[in-house]
Protein backbone atom coordinates (compact mmCIF):
# COMPACT_ATOMS: atom_id res chain seq x y z
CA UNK A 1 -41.82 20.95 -27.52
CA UNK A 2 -38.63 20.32 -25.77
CA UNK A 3 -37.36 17.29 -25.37
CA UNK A 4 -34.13 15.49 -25.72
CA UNK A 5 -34.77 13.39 -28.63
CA UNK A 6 -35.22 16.06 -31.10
CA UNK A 7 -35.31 13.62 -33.96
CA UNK A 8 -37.91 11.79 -32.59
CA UNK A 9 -39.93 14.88 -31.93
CA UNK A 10 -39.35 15.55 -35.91
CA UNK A 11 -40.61 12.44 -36.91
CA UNK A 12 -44.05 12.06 -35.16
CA UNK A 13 -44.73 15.95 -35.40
CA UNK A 14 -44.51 14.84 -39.22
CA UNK A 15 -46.44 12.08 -39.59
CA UNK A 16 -49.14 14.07 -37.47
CA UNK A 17 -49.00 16.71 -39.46
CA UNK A 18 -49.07 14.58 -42.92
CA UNK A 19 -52.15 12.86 -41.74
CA UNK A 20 -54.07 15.88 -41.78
CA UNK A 21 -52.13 17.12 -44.83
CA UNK A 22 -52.89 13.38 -47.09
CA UNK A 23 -56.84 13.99 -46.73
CA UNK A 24 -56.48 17.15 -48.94
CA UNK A 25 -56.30 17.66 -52.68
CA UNK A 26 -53.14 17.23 -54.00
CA UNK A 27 -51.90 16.72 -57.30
CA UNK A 28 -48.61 15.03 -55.98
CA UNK A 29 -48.45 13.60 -52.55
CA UNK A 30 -44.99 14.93 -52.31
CA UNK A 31 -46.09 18.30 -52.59
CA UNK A 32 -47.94 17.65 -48.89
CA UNK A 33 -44.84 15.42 -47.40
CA UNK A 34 -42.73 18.66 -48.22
CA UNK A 35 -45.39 21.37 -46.72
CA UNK A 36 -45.19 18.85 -43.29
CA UNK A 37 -41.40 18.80 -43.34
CA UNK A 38 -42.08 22.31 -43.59
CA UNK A 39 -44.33 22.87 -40.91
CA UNK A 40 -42.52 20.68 -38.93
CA UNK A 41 -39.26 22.23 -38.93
CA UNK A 42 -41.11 25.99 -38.39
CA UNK A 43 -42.76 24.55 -35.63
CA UNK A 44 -39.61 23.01 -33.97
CA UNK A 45 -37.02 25.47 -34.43
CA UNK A 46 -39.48 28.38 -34.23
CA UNK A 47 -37.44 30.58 -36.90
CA UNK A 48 -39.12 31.54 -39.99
CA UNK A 49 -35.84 31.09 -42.24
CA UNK A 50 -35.49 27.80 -44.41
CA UNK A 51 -32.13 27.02 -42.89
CA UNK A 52 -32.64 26.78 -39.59
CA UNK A 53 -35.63 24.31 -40.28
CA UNK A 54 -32.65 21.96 -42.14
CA UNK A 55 -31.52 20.55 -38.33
CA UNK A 56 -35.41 18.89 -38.03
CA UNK A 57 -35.55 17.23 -41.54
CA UNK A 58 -35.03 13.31 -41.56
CA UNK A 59 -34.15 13.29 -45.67
């Protein structure tokens, strides 16, 4: 997914991802808003290191 509005790309391939993530069981719903940051930045920078994933997270 290549756009120019990475941000924006960040953003809805989060909430897309945390809407399949919300209908599981979790003891903390934070625990699945981090695993879709998470998958989100994998899936955008497609590196499998923690810092390049930092660019794609809206904290």
């Amino acid at each position: 997914m290549k756009t120019e509005n990475v941000t924006g790309d960040a953003s809805r391939l989060y909430q897309a991802v945390l809407a399949h993530l919300q209908s599981g069981l979790w003891n903390d719903i934070r625990n699945a808003r981090t695993l879709s940051w998470m998958v989100s930045g994998l899936l955008l920078s497609q590196r499998s290191t923690l810092p390049n994933w930092l660019s794609h997270i809206n904290a």
